[in-house]
Protein backbone atom coordinates (compact mmCIF):
# COMPACT_ATOMS: atom_id res chain seq x y z
CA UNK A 1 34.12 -15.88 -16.54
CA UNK A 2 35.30 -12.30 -16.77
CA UNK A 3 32.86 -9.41 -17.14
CA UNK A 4 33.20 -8.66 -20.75
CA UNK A 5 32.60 -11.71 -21.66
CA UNK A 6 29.77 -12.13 -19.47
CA UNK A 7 28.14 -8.93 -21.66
CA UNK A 8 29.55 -9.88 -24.82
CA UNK A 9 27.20 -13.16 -24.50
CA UNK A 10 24.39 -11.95 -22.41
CA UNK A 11 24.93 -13.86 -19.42
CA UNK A 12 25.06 -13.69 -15.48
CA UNK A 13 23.70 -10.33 -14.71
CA UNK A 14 23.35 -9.44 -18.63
CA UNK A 15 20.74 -12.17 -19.15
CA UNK A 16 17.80 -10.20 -20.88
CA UNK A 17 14.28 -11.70 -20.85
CA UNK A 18 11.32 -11.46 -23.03
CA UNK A 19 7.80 -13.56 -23.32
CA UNK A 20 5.63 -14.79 -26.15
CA UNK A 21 2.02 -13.16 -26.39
CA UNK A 22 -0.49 -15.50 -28.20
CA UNK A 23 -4.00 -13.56 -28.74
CA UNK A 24 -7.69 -14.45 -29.48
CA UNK A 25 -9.77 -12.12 -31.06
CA UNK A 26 -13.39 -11.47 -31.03
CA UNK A 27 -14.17 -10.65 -34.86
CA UNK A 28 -12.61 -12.13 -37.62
CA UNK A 29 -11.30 -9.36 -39.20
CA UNK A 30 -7.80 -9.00 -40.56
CA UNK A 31 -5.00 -8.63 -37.97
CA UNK A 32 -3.59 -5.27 -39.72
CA UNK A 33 -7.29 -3.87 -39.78
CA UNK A 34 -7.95 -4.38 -36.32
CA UNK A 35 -8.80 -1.87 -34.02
CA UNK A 36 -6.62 -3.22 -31.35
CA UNK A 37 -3.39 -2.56 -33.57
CA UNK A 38 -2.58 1.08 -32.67
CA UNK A 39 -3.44 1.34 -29.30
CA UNK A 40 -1.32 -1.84 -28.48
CA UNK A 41 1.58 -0.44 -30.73
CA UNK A 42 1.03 3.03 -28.09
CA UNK A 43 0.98 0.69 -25.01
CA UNK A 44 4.23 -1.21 -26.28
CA UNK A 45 5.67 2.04 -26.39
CA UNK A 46 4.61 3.77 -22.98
CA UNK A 47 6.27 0.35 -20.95
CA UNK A 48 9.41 0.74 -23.19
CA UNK A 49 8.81 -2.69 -24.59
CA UNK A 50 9.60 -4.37 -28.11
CA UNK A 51 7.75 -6.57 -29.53
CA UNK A 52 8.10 -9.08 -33.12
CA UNK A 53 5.83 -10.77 -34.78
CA UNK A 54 1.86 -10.98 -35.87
CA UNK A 55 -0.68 -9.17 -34.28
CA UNK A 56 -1.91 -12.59 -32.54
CA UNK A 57 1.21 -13.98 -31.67
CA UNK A 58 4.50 -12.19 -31.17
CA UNK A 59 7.29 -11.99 -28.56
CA UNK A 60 8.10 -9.07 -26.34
CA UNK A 61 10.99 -7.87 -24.61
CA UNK A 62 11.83 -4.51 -22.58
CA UNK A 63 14.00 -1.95 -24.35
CA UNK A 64 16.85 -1.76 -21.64
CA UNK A 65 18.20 -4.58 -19.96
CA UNK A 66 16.09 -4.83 -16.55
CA UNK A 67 16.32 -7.56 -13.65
CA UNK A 68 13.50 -10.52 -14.06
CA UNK A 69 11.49 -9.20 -11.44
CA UNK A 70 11.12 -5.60 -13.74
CA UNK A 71 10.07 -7.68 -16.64
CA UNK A 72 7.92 -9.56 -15.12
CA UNK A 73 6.57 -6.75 -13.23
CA UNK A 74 6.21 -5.29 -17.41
CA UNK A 75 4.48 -8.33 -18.44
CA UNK A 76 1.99 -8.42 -15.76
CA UNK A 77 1.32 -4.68 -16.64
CA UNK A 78 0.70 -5.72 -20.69
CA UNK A 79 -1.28 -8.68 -19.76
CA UNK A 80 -3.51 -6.66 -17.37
CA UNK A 81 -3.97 -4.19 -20.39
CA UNK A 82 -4.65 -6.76 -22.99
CA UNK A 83 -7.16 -8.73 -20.83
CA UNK A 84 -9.66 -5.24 -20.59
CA UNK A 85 -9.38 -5.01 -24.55
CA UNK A 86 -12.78 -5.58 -25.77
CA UNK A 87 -11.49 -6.66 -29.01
CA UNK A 88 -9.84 -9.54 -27.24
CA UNK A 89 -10.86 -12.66 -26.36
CA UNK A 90 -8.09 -14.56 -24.55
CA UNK A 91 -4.91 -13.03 -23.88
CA UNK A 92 -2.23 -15.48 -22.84
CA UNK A 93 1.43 -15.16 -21.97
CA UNK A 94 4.39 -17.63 -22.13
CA UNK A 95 6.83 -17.62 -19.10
CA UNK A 96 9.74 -15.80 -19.71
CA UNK A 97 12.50 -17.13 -21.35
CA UNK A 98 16.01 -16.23 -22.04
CA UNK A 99 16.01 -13.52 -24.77
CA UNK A 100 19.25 -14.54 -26.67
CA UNK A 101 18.99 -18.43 -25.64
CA UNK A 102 15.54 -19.34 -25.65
CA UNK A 103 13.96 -22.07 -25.28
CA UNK A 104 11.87 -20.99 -28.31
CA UNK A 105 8.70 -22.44 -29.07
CA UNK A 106 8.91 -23.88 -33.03
């Protein structure tokens, strides 16, 4: 398959990859009041991440196109962060899966 169609449908060396998040938290409050919400918002930010979703369960993928070793190298980095949270629980991450393809959980 030619380049430009290889980036036109995110394949080969345009595969992107992303991971699903899936957080416990340690008080019951509601996920928009929680404490945790900014500073993980500011931590997105600083790896140059994305993320959709709830505050207890949302998917995450880099902002620029980087090899799987980078992202996963990015998702160590978030899970590392999350897991000293005291406002968290249990912190766990999916494996990463094709951004555009999936699988995707239902």
């Amino acid at each position: 398959m030619k380049k430009r169609l290889r980036r036109k449908k995110y394949i080969g060396e345009f595969q992107e990859f992303g991971w699903y998040v899936t957080l416990v938290l340690k008080s019951d409050e509601p996920p928009k009041e929680s404490p945790l919400w900014e500073p993980l918002m500011e931590q997105v930010d600083a790896l140059d991440l994305l993320m959709g979703g709830s505050l207890v369960s949302f998917f995450v993928q880099p902002v620029v196109r980087m090899t799987k070793e980078q992202t996963q190298d990015r998702q160590l980095q978030l899970q590392q962060w999350l897991s000293q949270r005291p406002e968290v629980a249990q912190a766990t991450s999916s494996a990463l899966t094709d951004a555009w393809y999936g699988p995707f959980p239902q």
